[in-house]
C-alpha atoms as a PDB file:
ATOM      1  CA  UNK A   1      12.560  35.748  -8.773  1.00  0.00           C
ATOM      2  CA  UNK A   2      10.094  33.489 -10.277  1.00  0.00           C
ATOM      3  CA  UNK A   3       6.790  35.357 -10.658  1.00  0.00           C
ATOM      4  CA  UNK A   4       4.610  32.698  -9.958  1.00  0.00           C
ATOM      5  CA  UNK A   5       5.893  33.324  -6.051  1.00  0.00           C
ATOM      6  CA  UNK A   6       3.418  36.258  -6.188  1.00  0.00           C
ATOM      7  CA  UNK A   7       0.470  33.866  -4.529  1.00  0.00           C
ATOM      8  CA  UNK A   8       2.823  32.315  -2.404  1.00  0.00           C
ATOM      9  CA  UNK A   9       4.418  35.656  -0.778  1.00  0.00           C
ATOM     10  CA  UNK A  10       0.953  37.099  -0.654  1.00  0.00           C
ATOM     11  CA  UNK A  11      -0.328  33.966   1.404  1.00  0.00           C
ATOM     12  CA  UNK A  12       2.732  34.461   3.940  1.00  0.00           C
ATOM     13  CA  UNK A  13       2.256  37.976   4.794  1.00  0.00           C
ATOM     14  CA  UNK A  14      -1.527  36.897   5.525  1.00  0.00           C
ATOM     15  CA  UNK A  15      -0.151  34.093   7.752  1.00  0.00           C
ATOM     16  CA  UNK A  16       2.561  36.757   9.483  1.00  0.00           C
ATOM     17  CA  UNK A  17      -0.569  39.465   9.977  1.00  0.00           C
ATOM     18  CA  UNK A  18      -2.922  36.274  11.631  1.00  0.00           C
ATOM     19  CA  UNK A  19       0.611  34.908  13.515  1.00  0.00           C
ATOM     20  CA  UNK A  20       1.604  38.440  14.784  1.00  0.00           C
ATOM     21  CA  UNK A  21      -2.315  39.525  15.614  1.00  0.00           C
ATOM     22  CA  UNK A  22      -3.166  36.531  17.353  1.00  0.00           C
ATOM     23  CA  UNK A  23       0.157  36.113  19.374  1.00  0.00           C
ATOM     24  CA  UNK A  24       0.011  39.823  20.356  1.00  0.00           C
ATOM     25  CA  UNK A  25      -3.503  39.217  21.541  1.00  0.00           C
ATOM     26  CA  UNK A  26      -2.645  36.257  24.215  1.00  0.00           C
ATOM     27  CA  UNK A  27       0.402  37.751  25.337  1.00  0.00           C
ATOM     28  CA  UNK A  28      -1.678  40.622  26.236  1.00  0.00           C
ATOM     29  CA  UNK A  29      -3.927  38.564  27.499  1.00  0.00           C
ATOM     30  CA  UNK A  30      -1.647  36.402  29.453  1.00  0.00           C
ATOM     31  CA  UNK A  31       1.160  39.040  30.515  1.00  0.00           C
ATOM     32  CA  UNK A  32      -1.287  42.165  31.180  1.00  0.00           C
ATOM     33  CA  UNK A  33      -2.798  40.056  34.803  1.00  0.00           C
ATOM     34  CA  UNK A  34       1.025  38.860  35.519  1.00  0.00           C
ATOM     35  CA  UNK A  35       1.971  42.568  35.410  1.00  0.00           C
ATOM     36  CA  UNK A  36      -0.554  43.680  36.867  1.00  0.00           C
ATOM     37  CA  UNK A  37       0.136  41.691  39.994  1.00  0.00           C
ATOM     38  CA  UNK A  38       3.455  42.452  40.235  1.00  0.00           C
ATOM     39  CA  UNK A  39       3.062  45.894  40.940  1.00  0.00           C
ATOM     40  CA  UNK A  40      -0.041  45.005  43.376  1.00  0.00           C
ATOM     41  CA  UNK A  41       1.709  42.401  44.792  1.00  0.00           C
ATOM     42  CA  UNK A  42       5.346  43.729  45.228  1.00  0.00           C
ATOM     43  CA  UNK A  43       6.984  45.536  48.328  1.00  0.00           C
ATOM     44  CA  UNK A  44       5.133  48.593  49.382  1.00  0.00           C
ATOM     45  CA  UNK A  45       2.144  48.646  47.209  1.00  0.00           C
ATOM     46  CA  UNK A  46      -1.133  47.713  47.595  1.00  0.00           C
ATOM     47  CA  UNK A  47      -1.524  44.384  48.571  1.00  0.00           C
ATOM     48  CA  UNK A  48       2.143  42.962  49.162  1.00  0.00           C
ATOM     49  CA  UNK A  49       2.684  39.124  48.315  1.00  0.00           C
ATOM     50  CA  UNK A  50       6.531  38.496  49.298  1.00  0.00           C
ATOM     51  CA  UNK A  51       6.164  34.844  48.404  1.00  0.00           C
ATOM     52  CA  UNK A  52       4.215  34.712  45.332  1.00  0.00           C
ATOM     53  CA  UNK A  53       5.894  37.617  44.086  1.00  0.00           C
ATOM     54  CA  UNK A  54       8.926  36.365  43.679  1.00  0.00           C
ATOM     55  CA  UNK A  55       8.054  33.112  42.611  1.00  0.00           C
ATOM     56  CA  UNK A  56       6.178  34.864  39.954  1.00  0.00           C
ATOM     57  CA  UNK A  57       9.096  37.121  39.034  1.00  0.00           C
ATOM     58  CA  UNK A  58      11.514  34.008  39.130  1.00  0.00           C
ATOM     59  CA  UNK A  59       9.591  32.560  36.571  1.00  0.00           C
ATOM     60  CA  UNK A  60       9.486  35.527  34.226  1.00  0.00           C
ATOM     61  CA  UNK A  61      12.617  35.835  34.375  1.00  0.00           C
ATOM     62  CA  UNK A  62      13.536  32.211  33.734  1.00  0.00           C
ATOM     63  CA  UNK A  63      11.236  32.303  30.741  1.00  0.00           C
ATOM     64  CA  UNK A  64      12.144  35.734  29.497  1.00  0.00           C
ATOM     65  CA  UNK A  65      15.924  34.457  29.121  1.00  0.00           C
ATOM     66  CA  UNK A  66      15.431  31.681  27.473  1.00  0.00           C
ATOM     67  CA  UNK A  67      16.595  32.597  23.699  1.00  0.00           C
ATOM     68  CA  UNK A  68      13.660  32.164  21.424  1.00  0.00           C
ATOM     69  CA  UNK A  69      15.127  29.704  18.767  1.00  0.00           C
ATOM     70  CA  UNK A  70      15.262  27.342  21.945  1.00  0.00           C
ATOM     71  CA  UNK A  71      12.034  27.733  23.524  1.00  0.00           C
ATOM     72  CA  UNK A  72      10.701  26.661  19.878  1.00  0.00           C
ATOM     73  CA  UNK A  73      12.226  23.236  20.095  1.00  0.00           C
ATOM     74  CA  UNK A  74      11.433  22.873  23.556  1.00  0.00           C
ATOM     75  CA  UNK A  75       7.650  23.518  23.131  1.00  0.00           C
ATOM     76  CA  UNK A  76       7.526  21.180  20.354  1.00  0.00           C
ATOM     77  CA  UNK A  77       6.080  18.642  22.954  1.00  0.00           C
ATOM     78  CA  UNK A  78       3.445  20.856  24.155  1.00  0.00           C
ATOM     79  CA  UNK A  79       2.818  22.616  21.443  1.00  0.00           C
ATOM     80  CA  UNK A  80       1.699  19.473  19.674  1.00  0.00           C
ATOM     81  CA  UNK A  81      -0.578  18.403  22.638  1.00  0.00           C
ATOM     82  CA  UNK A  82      -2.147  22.176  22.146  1.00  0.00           C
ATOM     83  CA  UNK A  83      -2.741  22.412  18.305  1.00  0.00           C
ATOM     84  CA  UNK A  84      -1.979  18.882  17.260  1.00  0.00           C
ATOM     85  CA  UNK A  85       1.313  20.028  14.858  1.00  0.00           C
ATOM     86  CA  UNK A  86       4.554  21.423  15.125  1.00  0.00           C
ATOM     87  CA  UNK A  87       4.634  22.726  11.818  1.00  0.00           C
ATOM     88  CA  UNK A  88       2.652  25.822  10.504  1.00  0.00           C
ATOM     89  CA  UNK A  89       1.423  29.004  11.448  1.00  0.00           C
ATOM     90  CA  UNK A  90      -1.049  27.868  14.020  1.00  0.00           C
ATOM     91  CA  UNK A  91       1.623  25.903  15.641  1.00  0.00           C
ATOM     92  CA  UNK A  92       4.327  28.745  15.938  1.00  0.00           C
ATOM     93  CA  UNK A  93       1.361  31.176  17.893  1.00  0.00           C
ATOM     94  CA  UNK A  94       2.205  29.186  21.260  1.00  0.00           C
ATOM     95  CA  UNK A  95       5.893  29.652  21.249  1.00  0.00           C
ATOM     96  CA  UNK A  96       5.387  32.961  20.446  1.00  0.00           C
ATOM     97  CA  UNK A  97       2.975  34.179  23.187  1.00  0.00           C
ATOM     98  CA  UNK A  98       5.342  32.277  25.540  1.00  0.00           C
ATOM     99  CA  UNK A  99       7.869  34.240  24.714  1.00  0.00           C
ATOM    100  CA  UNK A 100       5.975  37.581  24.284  1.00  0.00           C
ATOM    101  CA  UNK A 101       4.121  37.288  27.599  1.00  0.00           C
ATOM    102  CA  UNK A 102       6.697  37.759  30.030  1.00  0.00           C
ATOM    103  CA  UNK A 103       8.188  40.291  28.161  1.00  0.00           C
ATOM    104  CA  UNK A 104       4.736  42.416  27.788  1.00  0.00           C
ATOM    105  CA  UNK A 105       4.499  41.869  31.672  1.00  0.00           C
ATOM    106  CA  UNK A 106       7.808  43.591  32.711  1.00  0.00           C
ATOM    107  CA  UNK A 107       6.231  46.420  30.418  1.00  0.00           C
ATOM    108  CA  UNK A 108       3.320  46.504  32.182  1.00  0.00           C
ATOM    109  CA  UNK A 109       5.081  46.464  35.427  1.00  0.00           C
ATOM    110  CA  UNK A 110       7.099  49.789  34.406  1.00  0.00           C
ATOM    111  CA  UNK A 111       4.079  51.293  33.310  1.00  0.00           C
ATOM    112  CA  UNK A 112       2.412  51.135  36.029  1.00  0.00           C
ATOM    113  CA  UNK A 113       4.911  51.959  38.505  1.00  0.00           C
ATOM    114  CA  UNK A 114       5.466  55.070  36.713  1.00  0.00           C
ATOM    115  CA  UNK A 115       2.370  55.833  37.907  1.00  0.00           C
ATOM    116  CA  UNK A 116       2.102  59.057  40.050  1.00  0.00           C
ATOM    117  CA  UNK A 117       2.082  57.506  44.220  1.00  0.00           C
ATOM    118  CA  UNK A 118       0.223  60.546  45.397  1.00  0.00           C
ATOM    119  CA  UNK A 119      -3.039  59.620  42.886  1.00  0.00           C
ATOM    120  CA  UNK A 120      -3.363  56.101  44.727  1.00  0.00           C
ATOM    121  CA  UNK A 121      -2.324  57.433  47.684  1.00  0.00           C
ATOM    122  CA  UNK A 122      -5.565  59.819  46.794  1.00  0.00           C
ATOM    123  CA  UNK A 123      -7.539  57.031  46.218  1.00  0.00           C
ATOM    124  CA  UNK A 124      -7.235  54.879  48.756  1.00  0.00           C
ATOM    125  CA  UNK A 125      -8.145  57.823  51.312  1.00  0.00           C
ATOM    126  CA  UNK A 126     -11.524  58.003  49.726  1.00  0.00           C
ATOM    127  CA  UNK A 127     -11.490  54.571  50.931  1.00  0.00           C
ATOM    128  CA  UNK A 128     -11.073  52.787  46.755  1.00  0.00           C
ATOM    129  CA  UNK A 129     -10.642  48.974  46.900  1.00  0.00           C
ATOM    130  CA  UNK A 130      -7.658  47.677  45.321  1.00  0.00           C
ATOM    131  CA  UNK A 131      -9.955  46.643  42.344  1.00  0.00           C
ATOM    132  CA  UNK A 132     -11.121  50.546  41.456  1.00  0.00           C
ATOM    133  CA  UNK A 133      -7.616  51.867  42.435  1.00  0.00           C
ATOM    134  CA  UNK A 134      -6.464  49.143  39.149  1.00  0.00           C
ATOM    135  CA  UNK A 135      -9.332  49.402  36.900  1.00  0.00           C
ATOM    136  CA  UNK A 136      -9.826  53.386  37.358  1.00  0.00           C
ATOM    137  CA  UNK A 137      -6.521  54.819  38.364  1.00  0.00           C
ATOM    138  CA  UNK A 138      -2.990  52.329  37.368  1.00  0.00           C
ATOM    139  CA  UNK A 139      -4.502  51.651  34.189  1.00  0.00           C
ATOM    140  CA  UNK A 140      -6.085  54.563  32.586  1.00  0.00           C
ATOM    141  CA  UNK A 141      -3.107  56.851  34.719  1.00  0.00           C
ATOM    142  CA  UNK A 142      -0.440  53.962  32.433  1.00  0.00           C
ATOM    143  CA  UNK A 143      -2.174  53.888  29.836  1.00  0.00           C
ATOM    144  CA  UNK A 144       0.442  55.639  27.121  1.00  0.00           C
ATOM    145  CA  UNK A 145       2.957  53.789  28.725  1.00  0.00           C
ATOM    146  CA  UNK A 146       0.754  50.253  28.191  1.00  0.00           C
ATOM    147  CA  UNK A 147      -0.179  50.863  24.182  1.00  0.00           C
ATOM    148  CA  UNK A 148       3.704  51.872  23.673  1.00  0.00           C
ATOM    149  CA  UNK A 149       4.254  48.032  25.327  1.00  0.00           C
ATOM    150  CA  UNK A 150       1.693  46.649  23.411  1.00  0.00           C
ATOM    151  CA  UNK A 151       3.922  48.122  20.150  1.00  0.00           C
ATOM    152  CA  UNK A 152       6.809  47.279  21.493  1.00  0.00           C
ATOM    153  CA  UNK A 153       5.900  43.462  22.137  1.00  0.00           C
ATOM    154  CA  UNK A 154       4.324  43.520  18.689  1.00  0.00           C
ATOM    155  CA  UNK A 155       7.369  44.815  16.500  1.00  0.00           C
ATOM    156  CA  UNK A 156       9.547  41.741  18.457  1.00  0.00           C
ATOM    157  CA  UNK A 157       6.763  39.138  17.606  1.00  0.00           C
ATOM    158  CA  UNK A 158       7.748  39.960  13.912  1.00  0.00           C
ATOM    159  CA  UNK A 159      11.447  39.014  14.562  1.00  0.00           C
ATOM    160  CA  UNK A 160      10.566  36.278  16.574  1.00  0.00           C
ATOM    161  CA  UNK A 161       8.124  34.759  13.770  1.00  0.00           C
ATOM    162  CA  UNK A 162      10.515  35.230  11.127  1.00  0.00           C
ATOM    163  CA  UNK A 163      12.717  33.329  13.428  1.00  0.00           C
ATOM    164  CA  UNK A 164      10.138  30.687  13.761  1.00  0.00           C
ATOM    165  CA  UNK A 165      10.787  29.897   9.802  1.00  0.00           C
ATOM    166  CA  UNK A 166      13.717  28.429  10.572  1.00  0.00           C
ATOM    167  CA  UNK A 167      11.918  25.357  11.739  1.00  0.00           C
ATOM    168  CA  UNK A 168       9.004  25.747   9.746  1.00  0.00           C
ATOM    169  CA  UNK A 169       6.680  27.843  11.306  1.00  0.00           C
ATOM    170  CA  UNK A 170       5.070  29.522   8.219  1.00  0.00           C
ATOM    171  CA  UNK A 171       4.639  33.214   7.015  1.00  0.00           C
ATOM    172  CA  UNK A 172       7.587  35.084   5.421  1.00  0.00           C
ATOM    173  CA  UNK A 173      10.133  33.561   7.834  1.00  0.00           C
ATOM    174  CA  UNK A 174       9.381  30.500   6.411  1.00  0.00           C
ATOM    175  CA  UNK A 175       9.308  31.375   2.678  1.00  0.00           C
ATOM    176  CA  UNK A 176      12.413  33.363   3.008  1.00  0.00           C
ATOM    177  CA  UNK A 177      14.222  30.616   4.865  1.00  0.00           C
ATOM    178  CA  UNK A 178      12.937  27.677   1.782  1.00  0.00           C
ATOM    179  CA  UNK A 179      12.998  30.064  -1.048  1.00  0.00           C
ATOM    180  CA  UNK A 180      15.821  32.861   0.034  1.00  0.00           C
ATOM    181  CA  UNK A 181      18.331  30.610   1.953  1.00  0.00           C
ATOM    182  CA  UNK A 182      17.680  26.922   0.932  1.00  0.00           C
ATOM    183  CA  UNK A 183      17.273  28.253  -3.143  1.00  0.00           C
ATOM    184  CA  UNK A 184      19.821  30.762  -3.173  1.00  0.00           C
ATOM    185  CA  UNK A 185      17.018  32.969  -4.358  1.00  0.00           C
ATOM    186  CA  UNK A 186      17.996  36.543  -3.436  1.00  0.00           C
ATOM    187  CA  UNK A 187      14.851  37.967  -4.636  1.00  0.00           C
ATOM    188  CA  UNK A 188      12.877  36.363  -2.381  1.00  0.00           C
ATOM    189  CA  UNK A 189      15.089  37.183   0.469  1.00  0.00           C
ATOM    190  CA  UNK A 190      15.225  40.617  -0.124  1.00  0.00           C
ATOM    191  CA  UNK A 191      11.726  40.997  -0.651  1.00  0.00           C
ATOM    192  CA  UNK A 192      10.583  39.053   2.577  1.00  0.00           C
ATOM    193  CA  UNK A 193      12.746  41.149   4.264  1.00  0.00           C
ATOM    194  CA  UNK A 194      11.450  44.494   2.706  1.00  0.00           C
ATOM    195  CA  UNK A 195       7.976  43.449   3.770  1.00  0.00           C
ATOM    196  CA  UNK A 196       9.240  42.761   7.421  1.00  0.00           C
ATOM    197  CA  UNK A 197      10.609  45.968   7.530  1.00  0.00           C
ATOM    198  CA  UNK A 198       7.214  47.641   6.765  1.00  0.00           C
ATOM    199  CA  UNK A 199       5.373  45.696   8.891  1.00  0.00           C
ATOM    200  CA  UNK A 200       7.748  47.240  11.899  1.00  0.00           C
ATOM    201  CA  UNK A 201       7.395  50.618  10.324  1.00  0.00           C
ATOM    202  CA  UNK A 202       3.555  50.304  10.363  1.00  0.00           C
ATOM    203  CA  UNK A 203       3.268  49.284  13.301  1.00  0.00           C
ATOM    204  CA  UNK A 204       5.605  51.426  15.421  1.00  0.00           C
ATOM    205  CA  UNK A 205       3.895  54.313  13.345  1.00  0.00           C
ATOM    206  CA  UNK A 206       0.058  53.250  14.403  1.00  0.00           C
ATOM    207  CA  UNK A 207       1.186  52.582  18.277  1.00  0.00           C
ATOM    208  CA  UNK A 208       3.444  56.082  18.469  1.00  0.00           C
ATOM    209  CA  UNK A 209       0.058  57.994  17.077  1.00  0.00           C
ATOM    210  CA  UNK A 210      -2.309  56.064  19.696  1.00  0.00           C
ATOM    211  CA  UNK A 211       0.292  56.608  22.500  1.00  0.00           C
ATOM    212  CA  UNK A 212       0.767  60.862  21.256  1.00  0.00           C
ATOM    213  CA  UNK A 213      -3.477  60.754  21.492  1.00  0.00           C
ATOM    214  CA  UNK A 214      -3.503  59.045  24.953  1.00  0.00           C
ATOM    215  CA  UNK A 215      -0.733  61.229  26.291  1.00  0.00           C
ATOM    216  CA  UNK A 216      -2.033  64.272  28.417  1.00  0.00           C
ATOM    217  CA  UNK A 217      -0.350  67.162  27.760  1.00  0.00           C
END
């Protein structure tokens, strides 16, 4: 491996930490309300929305099986319009959430179903709009169950960016795809990988310890 790569690999694990951060924010963002509302929203909870709610899962669905490598070429379009490129790290961040934020709302919905019935039930007799009965019961009840979603979405946003690479979307993907495949340069490919792999391990080990601290014993 040439060592003048150094800079370069240093610059694309930057660009996969502001990728990954910013496209685990937004899907958070995005997929947290959509979750949210299908628990509120679905048969037998608190406000049920037959309609809407399965319109709403319909399209989470459709989007969540779309395979990622597609939904990159069909945002192209769109993701143009929204960042003015298709190449780069900014422009592989709305692909990404796209396909993050369904995913992170079928988390969310688990989580929250998990949720014991007979603590809203307890709730709601105090006479706690469906507002407090989110804010101050689902979500602090979920919460464990939310942070190990938020680590789960985040460890496939690092597969999914390294798949975004393939088509230029920056960061290590991208380097190991023009350096590791293109170049024959095994180095680099084994390297890029190596780094991937500690970025997962990182990551799953920070979101396990905040999940043990949340969890009430």
């Amino acid at each position: 491996m040439d060592p003048g790569l150094w800079g370069e690999i240093g610059q694309a694990s930057l660009d996969t930490v502001y990728m990954i951060g910013l496209s685990v924010l937004f899907s958070v963002l995005l997929g947290g309300p959509v979750g949210i509302f299908l628990v509120v929203a679905g048969p037998g909870h608190l406000k049920p929305m037959p309609g809407l709610y399965r319109i709403v899962g319909a399209v989470v669905n459709i989007v969540r099986s779309i395979p990622f490598i597609i939904l990159l070429i069909l945002m192209i379009p769109f993701t143009r319009l929204l960042v003015g490129t298709s190449i780069g790290v900014t422009a592989a961040i709305p692909p990404l959430v796209a396909s993050a934020a369904p995913f992170f709302a079928r988390l969310v919905e688990t989580s929250l179903r998990e949720v014991d019935r007979g603590v809203i039930e307890a709730a709601q007799a105090m006479g706690a709009r469906t507002g407090q009965i989110i804010w101050k019961v689902l979500l602090p009840e979920a919460r464990p169950g939310l942070l190990a979603g938020i680590t789960i979405t985040a460890v496939n946003l690092i597969g999914y960016s390294a798949m975004a690479g393939a088509i230029g979307g920056g960061g290590l993907g991208d380097l190991a795809v023009r350096y590791g495949y293109q170049r024959f340069d095994t180095g680099v490919m084994l390297l890029t990988t190596a780094l991937l792999v500690v970025f997962v391990q990182l990551l799953q080990w920070g979101g396990d310890r905040l999940v043990l601290r949340f969890t009430r014993r």
